[in-house]
N, C-alpha and C. Protein backbone atom coordinates (compact mmCIF):
# COMPACT_ATOMS: atom_id res chain seq x y z
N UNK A 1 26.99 0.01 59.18
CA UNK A 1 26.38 1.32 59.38
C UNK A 1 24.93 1.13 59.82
N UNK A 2 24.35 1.83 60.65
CA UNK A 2 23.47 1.97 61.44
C UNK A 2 21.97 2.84 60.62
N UNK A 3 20.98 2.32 60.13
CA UNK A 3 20.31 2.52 59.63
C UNK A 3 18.95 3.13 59.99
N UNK A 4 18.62 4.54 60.63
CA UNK A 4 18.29 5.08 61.43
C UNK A 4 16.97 6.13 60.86
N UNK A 5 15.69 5.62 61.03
CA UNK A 5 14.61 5.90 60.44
C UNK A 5 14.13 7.60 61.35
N UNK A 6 14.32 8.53 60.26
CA UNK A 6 13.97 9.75 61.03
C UNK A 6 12.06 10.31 61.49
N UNK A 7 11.67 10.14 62.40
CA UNK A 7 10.29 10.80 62.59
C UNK A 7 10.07 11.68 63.07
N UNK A 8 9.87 13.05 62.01
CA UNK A 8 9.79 14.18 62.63
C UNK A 8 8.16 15.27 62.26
N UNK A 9 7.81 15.83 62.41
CA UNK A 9 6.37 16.55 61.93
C UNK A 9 6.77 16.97 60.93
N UNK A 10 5.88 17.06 60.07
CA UNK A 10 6.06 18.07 58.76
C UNK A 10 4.74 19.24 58.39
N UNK A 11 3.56 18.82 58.88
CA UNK A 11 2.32 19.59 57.98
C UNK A 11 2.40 20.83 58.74
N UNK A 12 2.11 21.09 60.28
CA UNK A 12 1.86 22.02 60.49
C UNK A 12 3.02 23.21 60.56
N UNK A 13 4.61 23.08 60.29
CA UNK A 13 5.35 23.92 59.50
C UNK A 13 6.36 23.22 58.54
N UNK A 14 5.96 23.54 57.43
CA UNK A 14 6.62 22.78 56.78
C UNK A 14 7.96 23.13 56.36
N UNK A 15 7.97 24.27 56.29
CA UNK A 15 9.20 24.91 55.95
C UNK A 15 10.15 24.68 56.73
N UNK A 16 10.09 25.52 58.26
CA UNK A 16 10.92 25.00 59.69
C UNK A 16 10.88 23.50 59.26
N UNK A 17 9.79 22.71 59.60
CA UNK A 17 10.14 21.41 59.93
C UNK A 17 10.82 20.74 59.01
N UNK A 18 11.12 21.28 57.81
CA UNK A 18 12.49 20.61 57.06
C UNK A 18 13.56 21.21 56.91
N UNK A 19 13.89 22.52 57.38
CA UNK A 19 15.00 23.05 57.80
C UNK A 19 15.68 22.24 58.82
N UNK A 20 14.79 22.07 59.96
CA UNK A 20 15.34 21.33 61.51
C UNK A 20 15.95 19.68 60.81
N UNK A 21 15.02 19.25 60.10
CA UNK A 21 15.32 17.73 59.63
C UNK A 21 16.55 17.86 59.09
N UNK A 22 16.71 18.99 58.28
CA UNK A 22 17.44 18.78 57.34
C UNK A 22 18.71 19.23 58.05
N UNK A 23 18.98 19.77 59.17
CA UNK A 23 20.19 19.67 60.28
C UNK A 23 20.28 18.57 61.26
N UNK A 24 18.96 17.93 61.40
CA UNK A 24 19.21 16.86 62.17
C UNK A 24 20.23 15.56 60.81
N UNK A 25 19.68 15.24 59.90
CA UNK A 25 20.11 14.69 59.08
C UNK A 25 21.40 15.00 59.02
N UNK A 26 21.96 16.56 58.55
CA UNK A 26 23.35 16.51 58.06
C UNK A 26 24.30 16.43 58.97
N UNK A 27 24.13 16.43 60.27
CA UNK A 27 24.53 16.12 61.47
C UNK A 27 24.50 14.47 61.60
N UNK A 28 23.92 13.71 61.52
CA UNK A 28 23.92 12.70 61.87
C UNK A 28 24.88 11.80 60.58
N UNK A 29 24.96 12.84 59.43
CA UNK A 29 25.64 11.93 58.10
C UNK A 29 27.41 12.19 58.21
N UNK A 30 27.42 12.98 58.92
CA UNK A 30 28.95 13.27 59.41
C UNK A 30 29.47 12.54 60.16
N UNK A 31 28.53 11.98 60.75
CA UNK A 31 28.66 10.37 61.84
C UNK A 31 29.58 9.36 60.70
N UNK A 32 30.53 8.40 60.77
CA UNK A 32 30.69 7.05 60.16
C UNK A 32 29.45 5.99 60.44
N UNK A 33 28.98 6.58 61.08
CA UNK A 33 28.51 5.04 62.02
C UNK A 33 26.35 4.75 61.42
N UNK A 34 26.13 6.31 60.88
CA UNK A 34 24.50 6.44 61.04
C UNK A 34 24.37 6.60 59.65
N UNK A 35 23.24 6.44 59.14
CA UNK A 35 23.10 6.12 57.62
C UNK A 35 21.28 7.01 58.20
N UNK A 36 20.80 8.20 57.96
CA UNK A 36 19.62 9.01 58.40
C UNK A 36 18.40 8.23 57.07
N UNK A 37 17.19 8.15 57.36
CA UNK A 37 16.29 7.81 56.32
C UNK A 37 15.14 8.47 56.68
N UNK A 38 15.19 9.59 55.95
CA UNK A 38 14.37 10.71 56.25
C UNK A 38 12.86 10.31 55.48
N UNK A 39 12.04 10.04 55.38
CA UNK A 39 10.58 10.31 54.98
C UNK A 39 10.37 11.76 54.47
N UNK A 40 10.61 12.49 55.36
CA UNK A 40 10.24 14.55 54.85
C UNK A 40 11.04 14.19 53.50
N UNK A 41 12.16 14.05 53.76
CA UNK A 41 12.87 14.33 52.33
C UNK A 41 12.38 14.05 51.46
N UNK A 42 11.85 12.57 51.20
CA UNK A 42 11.24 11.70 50.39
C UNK A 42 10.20 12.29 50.05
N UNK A 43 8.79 13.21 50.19
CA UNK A 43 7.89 13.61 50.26
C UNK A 43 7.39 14.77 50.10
N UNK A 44 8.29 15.60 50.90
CA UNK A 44 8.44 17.49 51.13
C UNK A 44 8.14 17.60 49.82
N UNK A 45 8.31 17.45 48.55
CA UNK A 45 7.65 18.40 47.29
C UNK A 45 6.19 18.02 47.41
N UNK A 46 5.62 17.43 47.73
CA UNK A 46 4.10 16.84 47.62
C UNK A 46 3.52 18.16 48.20
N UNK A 47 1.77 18.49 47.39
CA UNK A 47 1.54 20.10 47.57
C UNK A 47 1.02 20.06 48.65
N UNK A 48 0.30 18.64 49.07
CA UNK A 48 -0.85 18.25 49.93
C UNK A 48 -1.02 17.05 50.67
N UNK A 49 -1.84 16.87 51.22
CA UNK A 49 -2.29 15.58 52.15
C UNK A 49 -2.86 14.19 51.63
N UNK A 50 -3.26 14.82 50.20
CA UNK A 50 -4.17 13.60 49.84
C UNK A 50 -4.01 12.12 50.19
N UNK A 51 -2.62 11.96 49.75
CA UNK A 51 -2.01 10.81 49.81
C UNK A 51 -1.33 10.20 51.02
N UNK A 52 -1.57 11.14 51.90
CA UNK A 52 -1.36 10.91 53.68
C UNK A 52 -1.15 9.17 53.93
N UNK A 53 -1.97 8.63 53.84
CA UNK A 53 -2.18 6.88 53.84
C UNK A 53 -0.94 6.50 53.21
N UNK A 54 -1.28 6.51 52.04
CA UNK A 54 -0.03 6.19 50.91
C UNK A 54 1.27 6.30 51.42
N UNK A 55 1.83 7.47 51.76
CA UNK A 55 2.97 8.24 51.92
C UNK A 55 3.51 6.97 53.65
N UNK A 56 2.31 6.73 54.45
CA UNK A 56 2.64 5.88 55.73
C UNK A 56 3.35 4.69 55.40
N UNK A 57 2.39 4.35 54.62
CA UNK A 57 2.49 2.87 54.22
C UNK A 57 3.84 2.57 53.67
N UNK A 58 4.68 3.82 53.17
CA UNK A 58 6.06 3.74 51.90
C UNK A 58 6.98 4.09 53.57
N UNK A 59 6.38 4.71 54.85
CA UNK A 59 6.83 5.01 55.86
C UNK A 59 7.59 3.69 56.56
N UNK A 60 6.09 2.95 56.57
CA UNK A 60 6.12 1.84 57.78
C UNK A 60 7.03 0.94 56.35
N UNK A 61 7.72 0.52 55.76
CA UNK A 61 8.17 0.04 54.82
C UNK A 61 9.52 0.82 55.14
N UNK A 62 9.90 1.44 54.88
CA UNK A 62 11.32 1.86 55.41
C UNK A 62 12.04 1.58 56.76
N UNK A 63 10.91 1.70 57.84
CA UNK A 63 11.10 1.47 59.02
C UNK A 63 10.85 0.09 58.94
N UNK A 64 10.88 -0.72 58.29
CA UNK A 64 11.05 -2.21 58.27
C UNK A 64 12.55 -2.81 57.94
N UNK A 65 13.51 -2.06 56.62
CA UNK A 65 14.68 -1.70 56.50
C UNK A 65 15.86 -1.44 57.50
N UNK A 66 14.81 -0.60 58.30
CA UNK A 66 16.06 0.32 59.10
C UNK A 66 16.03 -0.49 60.85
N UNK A 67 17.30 0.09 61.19
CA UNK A 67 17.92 -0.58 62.41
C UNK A 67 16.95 -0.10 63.75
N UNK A 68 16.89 1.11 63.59
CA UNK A 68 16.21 2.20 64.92
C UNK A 68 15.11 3.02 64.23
N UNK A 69 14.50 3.79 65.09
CA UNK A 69 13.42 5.06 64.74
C UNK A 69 13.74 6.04 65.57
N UNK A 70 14.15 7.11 65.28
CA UNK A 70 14.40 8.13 66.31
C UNK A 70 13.26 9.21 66.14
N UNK A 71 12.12 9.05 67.17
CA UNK A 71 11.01 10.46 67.10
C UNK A 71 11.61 11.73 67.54
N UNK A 72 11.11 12.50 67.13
CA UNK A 72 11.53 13.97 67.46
C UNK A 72 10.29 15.17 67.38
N UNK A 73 8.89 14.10 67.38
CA UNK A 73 7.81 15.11 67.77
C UNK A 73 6.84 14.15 68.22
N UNK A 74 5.28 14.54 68.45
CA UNK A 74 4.27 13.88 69.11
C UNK A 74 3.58 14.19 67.83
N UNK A 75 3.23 14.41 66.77
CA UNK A 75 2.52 14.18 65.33
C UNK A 75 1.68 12.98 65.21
N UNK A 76 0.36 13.09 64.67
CA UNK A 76 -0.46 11.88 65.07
C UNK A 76 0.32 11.17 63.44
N UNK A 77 1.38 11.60 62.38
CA UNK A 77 2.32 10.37 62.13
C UNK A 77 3.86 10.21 63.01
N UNK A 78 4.07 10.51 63.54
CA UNK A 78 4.78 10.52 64.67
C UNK A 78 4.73 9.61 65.54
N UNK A 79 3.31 9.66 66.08
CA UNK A 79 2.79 8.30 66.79
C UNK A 79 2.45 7.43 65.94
N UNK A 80 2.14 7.26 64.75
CA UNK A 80 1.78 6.34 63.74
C UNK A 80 2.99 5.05 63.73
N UNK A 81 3.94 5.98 62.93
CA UNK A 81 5.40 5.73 63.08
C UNK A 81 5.95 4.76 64.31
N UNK A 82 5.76 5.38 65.20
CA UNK A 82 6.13 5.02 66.55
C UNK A 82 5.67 3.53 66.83
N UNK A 83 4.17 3.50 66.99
CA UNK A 83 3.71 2.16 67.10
C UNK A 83 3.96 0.93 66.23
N UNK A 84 4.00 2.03 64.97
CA UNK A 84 4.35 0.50 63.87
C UNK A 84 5.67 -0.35 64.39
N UNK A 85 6.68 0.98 64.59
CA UNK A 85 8.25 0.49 64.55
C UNK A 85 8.36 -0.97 66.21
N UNK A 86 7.35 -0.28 66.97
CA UNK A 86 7.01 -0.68 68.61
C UNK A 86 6.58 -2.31 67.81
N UNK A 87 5.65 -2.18 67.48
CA UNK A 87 5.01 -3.76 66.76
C UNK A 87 5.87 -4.12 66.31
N UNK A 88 6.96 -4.07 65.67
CA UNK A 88 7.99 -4.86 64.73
C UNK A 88 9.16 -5.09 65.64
N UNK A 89 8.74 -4.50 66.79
CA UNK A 89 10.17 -4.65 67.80
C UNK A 89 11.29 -4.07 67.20
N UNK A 90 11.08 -2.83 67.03
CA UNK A 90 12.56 -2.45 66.43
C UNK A 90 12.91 -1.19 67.65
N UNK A 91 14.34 -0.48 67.66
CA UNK A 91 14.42 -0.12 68.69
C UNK A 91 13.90 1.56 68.85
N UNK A 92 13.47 2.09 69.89
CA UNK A 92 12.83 3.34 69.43
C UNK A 92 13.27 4.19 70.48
N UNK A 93 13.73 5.15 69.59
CA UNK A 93 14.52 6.39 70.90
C UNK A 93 13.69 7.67 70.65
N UNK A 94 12.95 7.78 71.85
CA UNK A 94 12.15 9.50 71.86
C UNK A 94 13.19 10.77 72.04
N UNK A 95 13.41 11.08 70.55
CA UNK A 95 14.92 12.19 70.63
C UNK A 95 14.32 13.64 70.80
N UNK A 96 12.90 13.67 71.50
CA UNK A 96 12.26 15.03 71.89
C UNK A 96 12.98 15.72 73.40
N UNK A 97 13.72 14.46 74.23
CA UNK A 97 14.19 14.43 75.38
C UNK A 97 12.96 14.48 76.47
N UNK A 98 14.00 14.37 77.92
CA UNK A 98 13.19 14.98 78.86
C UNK A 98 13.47 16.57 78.96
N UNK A 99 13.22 16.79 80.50
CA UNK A 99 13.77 18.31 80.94
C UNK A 99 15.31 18.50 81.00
N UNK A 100 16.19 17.14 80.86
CA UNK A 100 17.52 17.17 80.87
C UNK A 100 17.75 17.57 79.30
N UNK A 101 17.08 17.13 78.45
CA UNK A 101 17.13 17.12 76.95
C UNK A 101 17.80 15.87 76.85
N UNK A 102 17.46 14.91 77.59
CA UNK A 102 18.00 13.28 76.90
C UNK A 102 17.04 12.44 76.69
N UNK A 103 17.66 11.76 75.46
CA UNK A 103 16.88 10.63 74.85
C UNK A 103 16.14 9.63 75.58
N UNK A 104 15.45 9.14 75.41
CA UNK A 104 14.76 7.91 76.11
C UNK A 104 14.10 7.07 75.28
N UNK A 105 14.53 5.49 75.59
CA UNK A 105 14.65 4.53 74.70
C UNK A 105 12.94 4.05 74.95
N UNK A 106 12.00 3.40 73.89
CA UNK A 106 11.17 3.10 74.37
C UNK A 106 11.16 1.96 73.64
N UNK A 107 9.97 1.50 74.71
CA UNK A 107 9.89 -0.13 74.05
C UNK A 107 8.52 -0.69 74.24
N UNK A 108 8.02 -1.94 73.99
CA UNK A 108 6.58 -1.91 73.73
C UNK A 108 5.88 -2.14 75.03
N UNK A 109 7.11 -2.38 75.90
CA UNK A 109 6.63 -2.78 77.48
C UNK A 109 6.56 -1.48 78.28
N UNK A 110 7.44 -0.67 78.23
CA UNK A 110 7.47 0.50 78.91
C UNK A 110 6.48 1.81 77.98
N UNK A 111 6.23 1.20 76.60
CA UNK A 111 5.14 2.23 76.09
C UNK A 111 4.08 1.63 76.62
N UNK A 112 3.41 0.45 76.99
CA UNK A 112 2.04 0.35 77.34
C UNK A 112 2.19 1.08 78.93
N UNK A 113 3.30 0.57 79.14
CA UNK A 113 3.34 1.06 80.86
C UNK A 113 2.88 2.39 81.35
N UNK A 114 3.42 3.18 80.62
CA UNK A 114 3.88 5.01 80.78
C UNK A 114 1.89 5.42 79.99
N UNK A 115 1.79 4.68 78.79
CA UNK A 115 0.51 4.91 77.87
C UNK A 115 -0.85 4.49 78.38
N UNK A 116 -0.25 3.33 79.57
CA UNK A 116 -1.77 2.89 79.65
C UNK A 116 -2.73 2.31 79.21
N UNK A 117 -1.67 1.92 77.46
CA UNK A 117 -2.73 1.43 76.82
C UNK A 117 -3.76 2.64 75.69
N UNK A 118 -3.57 3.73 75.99
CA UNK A 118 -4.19 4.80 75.53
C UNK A 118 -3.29 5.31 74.53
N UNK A 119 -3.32 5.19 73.36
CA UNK A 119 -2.33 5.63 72.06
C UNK A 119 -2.84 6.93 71.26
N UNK A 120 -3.59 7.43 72.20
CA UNK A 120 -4.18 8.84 72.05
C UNK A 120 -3.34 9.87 73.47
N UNK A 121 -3.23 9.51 74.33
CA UNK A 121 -2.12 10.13 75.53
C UNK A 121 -0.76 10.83 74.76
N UNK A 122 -0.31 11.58 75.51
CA UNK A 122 1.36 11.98 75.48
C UNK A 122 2.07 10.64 75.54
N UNK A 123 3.00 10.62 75.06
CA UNK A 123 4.51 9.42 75.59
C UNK A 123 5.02 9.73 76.56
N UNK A 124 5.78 10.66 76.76
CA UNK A 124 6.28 11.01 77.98
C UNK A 124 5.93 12.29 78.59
């Protein structure tokens, strides 16, 4: 089973943004094949930010575990996320789509390419 690290926004709606997770997740657990490792889940009762750092660090630690990272927003932990998983060479699918609404696989060669080098830019 396929061990599939979810990165999605949470602060600026928190409510929506764990409703959506929480369909991306139960969708993906109906799969045989995907095993979802949500962070929101893990976290969503927390009242506040304080522990923002903290909460990454238990992030980039899961995504060390897991097989893939699938993003599904541009969140400066989103991009956090993103780069760590990029440094560890693990495989990373931007599930925000294009204008087709398809995935696109990224990797640390085609993120400097498209980035420029600039990890403050859009991804795609």
């Amino acid at each position: 089973m396929k061990r599939v690290f979810i990165s999605h926004p949470y602060k600026d709606d928190p409510k929506g943004n764990k409703k959506r997770v929480d369909t991306i997740c139960r969708e993906l657990a109906e799969r045989d094949d995907i095993l979802p490792i949500s962070p929101l889940h893990l976290f969503s009762f927390m009242k506040d930010d304080s522990n923002r750092e903290e909460i990454l660090q238990v992030c980039f630690r899961l995504i060390d575990i897991c097989d893939e990272v699938w993003i599904y927003g541009d969140s400066e932990g989103c991009k956090k996320e993103r780069e760590y998983a990029l440094s560890r060479g693990k495989k990373v699918l931007n599930k925000c789509g294009d204008q087709n609404g398809e995935a696109k696989q990224i990797n640390s060669r085609n993120y400097k390419k498209i980035n420029g080098g600039n990890q403050s830019r859009k991804l795609l």
